[in-house]
Protein backbone atom coordinates (compact mmCIF):
# COMPACT_ATOMS: atom_id res chain seq x y z
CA UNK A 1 30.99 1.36 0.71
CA UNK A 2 31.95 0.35 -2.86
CA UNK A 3 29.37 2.04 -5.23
CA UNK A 4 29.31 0.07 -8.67
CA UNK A 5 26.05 0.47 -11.10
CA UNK A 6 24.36 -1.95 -13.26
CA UNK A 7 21.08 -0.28 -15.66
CA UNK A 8 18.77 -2.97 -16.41
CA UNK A 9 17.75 -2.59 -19.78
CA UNK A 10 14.09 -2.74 -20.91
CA UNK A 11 14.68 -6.21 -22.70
CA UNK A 12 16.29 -7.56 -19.83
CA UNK A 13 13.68 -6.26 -17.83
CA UNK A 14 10.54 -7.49 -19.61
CA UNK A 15 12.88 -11.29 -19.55
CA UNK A 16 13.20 -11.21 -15.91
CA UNK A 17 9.73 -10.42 -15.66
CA UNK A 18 8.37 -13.72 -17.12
CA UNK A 19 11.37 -15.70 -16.14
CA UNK A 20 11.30 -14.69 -12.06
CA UNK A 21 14.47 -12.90 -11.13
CA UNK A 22 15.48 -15.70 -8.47
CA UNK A 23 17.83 -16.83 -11.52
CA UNK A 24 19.48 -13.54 -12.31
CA UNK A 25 23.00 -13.93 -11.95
CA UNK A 26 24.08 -10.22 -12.55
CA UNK A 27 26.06 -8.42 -9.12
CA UNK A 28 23.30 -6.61 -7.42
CA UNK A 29 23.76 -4.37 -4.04
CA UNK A 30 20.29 -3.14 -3.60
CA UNK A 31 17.70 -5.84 -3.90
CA UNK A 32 14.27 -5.78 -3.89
CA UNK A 33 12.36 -8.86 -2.66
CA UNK A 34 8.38 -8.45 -3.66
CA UNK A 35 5.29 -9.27 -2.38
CA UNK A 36 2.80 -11.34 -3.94
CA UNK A 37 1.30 -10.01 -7.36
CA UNK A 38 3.30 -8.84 -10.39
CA UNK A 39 6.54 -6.06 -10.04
CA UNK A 40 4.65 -2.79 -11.50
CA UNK A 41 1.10 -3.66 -10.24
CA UNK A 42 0.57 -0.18 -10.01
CA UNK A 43 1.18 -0.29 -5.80
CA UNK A 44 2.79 -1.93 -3.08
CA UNK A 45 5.04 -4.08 -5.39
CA UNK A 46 5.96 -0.91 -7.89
CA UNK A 47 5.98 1.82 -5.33
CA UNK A 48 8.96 0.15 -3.11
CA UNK A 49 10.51 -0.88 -6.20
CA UNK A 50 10.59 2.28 -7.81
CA UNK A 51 12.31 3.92 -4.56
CA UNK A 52 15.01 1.65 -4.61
CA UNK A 53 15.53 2.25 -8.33
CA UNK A 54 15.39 6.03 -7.99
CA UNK A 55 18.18 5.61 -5.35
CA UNK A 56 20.23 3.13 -6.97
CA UNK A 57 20.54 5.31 -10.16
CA UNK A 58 21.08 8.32 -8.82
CA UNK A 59 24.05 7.10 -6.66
CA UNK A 60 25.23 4.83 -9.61
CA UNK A 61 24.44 1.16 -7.07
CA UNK A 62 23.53 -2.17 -8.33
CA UNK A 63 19.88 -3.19 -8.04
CA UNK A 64 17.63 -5.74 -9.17
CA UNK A 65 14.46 -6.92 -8.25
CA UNK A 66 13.78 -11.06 -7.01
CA UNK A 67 10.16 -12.22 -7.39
CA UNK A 68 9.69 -15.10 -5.13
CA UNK A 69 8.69 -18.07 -7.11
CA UNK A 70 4.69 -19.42 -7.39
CA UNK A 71 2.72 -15.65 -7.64
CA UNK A 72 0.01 -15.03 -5.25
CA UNK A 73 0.64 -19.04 -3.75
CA UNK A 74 4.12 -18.05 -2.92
CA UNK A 75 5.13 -19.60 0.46
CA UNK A 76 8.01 -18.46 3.23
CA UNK A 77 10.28 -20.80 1.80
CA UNK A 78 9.78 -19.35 -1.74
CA UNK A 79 10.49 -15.90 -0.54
CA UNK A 80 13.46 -17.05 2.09
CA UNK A 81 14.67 -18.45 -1.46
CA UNK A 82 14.43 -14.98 -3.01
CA UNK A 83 16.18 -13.77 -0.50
CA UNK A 84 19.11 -15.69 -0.37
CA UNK A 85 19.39 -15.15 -4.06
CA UNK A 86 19.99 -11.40 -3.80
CA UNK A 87 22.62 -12.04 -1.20
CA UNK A 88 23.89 -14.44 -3.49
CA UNK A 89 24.61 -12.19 -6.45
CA UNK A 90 25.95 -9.91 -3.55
CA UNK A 91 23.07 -7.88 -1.57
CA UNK A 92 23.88 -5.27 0.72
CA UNK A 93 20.67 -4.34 1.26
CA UNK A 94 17.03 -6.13 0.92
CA UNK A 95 13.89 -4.25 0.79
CA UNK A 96 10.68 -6.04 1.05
CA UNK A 97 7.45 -5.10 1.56
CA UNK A 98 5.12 -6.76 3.12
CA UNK A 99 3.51 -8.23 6.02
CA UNK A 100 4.12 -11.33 4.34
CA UNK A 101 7.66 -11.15 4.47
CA UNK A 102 7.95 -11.50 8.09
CA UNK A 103 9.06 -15.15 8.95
CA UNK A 104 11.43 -15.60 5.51
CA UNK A 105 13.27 -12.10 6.71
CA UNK A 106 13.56 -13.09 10.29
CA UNK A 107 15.12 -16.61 9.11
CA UNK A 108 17.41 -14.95 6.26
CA UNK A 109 18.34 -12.30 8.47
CA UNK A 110 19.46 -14.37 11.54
CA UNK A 111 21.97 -16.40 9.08
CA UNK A 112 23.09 -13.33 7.13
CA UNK A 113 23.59 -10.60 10.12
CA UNK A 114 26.24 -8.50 8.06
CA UNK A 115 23.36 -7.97 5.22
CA UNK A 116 20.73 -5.46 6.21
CA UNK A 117 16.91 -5.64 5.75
CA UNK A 118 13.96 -3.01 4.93
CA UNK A 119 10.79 -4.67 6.48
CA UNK A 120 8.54 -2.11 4.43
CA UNK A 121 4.85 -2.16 6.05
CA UNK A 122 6.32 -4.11 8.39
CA UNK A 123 7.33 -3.94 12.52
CA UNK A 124 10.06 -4.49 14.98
CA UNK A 125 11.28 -8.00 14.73
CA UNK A 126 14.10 -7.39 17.20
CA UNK A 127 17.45 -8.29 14.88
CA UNK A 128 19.80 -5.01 14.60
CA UNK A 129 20.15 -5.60 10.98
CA UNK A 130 16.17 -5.36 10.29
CA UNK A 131 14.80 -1.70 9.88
CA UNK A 132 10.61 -1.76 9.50
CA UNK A 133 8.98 1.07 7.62
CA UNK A 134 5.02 1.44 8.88
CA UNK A 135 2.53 3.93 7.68
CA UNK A 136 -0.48 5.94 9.14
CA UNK A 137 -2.53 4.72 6.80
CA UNK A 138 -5.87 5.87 8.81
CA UNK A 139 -4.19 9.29 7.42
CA UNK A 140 -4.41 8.54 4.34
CA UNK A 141 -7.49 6.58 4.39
CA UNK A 142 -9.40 9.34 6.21
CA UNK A 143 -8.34 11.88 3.55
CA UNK A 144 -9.94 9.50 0.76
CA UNK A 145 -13.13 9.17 2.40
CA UNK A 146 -13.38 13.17 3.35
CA UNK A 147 -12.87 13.98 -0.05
CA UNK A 148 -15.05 11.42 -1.79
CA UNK A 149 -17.78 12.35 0.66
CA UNK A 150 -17.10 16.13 0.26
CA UNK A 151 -17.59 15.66 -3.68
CA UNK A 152 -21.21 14.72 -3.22
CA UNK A 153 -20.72 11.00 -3.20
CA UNK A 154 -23.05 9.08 -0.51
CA UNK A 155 -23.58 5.59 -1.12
CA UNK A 156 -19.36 3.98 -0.94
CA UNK A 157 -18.10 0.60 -1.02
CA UNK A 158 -14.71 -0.62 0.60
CA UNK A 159 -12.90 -4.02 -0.86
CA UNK A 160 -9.74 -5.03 1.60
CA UNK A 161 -6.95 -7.38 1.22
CA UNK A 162 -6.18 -9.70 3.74
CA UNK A 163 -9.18 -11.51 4.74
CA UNK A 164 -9.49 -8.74 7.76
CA UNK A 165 -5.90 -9.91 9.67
CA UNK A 166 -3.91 -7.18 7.72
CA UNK A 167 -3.14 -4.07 9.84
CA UNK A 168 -2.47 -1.69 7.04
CA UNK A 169 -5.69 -2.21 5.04
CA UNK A 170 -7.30 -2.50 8.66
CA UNK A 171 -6.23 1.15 9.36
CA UNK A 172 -7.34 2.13 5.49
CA UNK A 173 -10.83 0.61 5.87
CA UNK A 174 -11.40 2.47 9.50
CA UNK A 175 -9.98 5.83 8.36
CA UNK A 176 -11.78 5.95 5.18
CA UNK A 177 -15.34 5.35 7.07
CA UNK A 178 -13.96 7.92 9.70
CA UNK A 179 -13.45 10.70 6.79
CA UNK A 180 -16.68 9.97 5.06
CA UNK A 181 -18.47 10.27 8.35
CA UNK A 182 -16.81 13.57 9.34
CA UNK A 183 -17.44 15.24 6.29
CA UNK A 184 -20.83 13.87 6.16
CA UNK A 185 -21.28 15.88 9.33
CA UNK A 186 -19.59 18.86 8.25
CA UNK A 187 -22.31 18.57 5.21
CA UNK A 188 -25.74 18.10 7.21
CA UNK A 189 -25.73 14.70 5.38
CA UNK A 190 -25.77 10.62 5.64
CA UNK A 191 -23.23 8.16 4.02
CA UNK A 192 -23.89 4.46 3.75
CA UNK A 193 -20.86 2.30 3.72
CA UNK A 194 -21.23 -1.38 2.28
CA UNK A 195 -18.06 -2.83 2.74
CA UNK A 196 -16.25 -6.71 3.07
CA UNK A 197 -12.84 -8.82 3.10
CA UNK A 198 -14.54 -11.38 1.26
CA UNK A 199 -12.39 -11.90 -1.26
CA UNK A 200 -9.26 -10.04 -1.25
CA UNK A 201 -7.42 -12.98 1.40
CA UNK A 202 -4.60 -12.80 -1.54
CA UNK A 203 -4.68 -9.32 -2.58
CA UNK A 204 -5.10 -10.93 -5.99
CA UNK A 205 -7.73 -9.78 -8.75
CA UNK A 206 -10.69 -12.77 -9.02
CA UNK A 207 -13.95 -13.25 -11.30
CA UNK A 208 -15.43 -13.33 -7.75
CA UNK A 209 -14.27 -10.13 -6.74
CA UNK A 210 -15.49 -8.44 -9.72
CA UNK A 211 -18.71 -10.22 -10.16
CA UNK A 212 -19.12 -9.13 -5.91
CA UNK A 213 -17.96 -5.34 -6.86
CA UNK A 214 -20.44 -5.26 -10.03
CA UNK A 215 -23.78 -6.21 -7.75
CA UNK A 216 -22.43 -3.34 -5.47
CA UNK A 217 -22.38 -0.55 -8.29
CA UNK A 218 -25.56 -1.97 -9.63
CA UNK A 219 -27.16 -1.73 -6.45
CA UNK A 220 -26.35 2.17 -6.10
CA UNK A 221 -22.98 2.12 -4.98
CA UNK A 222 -21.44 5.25 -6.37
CA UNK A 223 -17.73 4.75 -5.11
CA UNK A 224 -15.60 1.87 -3.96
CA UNK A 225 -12.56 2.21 -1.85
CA UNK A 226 -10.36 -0.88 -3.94
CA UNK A 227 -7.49 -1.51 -1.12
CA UNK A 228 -5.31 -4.58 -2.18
CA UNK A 229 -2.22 -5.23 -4.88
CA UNK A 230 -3.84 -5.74 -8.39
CA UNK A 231 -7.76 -6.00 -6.52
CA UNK A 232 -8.10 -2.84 -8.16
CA UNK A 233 -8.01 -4.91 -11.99
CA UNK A 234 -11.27 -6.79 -10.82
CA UNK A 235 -13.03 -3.47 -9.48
CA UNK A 236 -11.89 -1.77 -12.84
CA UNK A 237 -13.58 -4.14 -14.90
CA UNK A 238 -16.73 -3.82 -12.61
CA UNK A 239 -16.76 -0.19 -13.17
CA UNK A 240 -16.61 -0.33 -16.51
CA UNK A 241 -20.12 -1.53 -17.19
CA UNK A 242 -21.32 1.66 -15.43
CA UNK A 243 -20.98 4.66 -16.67
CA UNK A 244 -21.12 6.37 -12.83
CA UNK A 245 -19.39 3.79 -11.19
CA UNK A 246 -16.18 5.59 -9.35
CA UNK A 247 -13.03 4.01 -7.47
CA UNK A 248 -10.77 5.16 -4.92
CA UNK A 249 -6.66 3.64 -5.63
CA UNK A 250 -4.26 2.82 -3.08
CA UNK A 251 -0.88 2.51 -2.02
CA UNK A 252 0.11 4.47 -5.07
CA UNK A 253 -0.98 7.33 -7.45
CA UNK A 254 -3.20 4.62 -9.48
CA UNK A 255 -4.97 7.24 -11.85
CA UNK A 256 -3.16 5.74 -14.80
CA UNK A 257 -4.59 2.31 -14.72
CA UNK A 258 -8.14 3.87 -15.70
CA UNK A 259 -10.25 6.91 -15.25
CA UNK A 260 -12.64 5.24 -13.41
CA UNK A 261 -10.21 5.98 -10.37
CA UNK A 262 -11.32 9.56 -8.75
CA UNK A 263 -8.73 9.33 -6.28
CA UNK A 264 -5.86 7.52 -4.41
CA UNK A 265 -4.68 6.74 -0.81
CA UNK A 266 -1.25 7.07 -1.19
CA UNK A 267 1.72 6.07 1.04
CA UNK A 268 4.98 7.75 0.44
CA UNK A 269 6.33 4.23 -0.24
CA UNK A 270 9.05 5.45 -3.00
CA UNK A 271 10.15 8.63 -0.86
CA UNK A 272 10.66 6.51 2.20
CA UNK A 273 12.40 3.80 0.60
CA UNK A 274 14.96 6.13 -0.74
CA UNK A 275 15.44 8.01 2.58
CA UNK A 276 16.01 4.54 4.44
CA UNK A 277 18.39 3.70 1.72
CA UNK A 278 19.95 7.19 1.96
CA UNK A 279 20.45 6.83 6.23
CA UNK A 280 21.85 3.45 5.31
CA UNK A 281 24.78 4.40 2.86
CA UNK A 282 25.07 7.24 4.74
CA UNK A 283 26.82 5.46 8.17
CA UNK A 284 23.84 5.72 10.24
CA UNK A 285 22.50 2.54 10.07
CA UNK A 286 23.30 1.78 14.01
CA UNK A 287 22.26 5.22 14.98
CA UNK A 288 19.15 5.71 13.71
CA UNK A 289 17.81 2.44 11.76
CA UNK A 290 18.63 -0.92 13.42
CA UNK A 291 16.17 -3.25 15.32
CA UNK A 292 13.65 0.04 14.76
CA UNK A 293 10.31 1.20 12.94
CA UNK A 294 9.90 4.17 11.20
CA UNK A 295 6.33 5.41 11.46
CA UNK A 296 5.53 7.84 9.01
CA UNK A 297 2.02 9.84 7.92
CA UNK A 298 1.12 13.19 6.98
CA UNK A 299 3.86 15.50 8.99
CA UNK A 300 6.60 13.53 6.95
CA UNK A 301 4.74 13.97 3.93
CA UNK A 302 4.24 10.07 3.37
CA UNK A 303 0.33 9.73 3.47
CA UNK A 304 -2.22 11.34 1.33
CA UNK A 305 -4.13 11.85 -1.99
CA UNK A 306 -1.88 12.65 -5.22
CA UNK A 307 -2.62 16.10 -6.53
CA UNK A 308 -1.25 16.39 -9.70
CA UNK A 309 -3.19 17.84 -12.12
CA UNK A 310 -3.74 14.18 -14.41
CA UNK A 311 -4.56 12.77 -10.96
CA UNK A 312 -6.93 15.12 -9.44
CA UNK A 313 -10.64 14.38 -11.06
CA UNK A 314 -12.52 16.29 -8.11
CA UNK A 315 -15.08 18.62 -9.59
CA UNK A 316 -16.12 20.22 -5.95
CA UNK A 317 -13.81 19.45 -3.87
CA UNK A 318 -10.76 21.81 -4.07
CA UNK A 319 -6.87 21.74 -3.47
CA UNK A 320 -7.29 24.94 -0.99
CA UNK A 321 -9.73 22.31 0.99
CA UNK A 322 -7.29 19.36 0.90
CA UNK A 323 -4.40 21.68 1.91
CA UNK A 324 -6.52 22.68 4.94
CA UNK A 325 -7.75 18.82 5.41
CA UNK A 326 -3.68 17.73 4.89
CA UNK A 327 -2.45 20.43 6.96
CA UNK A 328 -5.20 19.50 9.65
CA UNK A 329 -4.01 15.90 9.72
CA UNK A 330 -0.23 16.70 9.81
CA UNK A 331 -0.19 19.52 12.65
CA UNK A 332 -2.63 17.00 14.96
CA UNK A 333 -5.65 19.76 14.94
CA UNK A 334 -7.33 16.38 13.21
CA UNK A 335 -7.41 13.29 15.36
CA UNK A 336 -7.76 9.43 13.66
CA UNK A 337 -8.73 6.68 15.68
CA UNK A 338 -5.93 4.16 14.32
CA UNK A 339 -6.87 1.61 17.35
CA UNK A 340 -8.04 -1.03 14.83
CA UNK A 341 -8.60 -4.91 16.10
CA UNK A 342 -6.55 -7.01 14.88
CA UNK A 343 -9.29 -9.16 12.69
CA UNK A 344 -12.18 -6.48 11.34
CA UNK A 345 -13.73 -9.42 9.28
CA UNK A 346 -16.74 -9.65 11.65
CA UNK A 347 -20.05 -8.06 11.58
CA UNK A 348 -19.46 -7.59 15.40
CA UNK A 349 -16.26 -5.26 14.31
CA UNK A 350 -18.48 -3.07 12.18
CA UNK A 351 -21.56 -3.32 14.17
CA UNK A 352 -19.12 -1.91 17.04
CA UNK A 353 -18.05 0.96 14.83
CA UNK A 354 -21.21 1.47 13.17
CA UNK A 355 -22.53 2.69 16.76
CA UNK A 356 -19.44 5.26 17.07
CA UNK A 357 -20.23 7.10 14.21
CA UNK A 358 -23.08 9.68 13.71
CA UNK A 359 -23.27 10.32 10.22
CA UNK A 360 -22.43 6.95 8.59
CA UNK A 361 -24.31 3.40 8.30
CA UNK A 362 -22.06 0.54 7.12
CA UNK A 363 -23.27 -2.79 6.14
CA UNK A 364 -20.91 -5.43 6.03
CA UNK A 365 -20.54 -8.47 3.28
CA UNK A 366 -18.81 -11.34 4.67
């Protein structure tokens, strides 16, 4: 394939930020088509984006991103939109993540079956030119809530997007409750869980969901598991009126947006991206991509907690006993439950796994 580069300056950049990149006009052969919430929102949006990016310029490719139009209210029609855009100004290639994307993908890719698509977080939607990316995020989930557990925290909180109907934040709530209870057990101790999909339907930071996450850190809550696009802004600004008050990122290494955040439950979404994009220019689509799902956790090094040394704020719990936790996880000597239903925003649902565990008590907020 014809490799031609375009580097989007910082001025252009910041423009097509406020303007919505639906309009850009400039040749692109990587696209990115985003989910709802801003570009660099310090996850799902940013991590896939960033991928592409990494790719792009290091094989000298024209990318861009294409925000669908109307923010968090964005509809299929405004992403279909974004999508035809990109192929527009010349796509190859769309990546989009999101379980959002589904129907606008399906409909863009049906009309447009020499362009290929990433479905990232996504699944099988039988079309030879889609390729879905899914994660294990139970993995990376259960690696969150061992570690906050095993650094002496007992009273956690859990805040999901996608009013309960989401399978990735699903498998993040259950495998964070599973970790906390194991290592509760390991310790001879108790956790309570107070967790709820109450409002995080959006994924979208609210002055409900922060005054909701405040009464839970007033109450005693020592950590809370923020798992949703820019959620984490409203559970920030809970934290921040006490001086205890500890959060758990997602998606992404979020440790830069405030100190507050202990740890993160990260999905290789950059490193994946790239590889797909790699398989892709390298001839292999039919081989090894099309009208298939790539499931990826810990043995492919695309689920866990970011260890650098800005990132890691653990003051007991070590590197040598995430290595053995990671390690555990990746060679299948640790076992996750990742059969999740497909709505957990019931009491019944947590009442259910309430009674499986033996070291954990969850309370639910609807």
């Amino acid at each position: 394939m014809k490799k031609s580069f375009i580097l989007l300056s910082s001025a252009l950049l910041t423009a097509s930020i406020l303007a919505g990149c639906n309009k850009n006009k400039e040749p692109v052969e990587i696209a990115v088509v985003t989910d709802v919430g801003q570009l660099m929102d310090g996850g799902f949006n940013q991590g896939t984006y960033e991928g592409a990016k990494k790719y792009a310029e290091a094989h000298k490719i024209a990318y861009n991103y294409y925000a669908p139009a109307n923010g968090s209210k964005a509809t299929d029609a405004d992403r279909e939109a974004a999508m035809n855009s990109a192929i527009e100004n010349g796509a190859k290639v769309i990546v989009a993540p999101g379980f959002l994307q589904e129907k606008a993908m399906r409909n863009v890719a049906q009309a447009n079956p020499d362009v290929k698509f990433v479905f990232v977080d996504g699944w099988n939607l039988g079309l030879k030119n889609i390729t879905a990316i899914s994660y294990k995020e139970e993995e990376a989930g259960y690696m969150a809530g061992y570690a906050v557990t095993k650094e002496g925290y007992t009273k956690l909180g859990g805040t999901f997007g996608g009013g309960g109907s989401n399978p990735a934040c699903n498998r993040f709530s259950y495998g964070f409750i599973q970790g906390a209870n194991d290592a509760a057990t390991a310790m001879g101790k108790t956790v309570e869980y107070k967790m709820s999909f109450k409002n995080g339907s959006s994924f979208s930071a609210s002055t409900e969901l922060q005054t909701q996450i405040s009464g839970w850190y007033k109450a005693g809550t020592e950590v809370v598991f923020s798992c949703g696009g820019s959620m984490v802004n409203s559970v920030i600004a809970a934290a921040q009126s006490y001086e205890n008050a500890k959060i758990v990122g997602v998606d992404t290494d979020q440790a830069a947006l405030s100190p507050k955040i202990i740890t993160s439950a990260t999905k290789g979404l950059a490193v994946s991206v790239e590889k797909v994009l790699g398989e892709f220019y390298d001839g292999k689509w039919d081989a090894q991509l099309a009208d298939k799902t790539s499931k990826l956790g810990a043995a492919d090094n695309a689920t866990g907690l970011p260890t650098a040394d800005g990132s890691w704020r653990f003051k007991t719990f070590t590197k040598e006993e995430y290595k053995t936790l990671f390690d555990g996880i990746a060679k299948g000597s640790i076992t996750i439950d990742s059969k999740t239903p497909e709505n957990m925003n019931t009491q019944e649902v947590w009442t259910a796994i309430d009674e499986k565990l033996t070291a954990a008590t969850i309370s639910f907020e609807a």
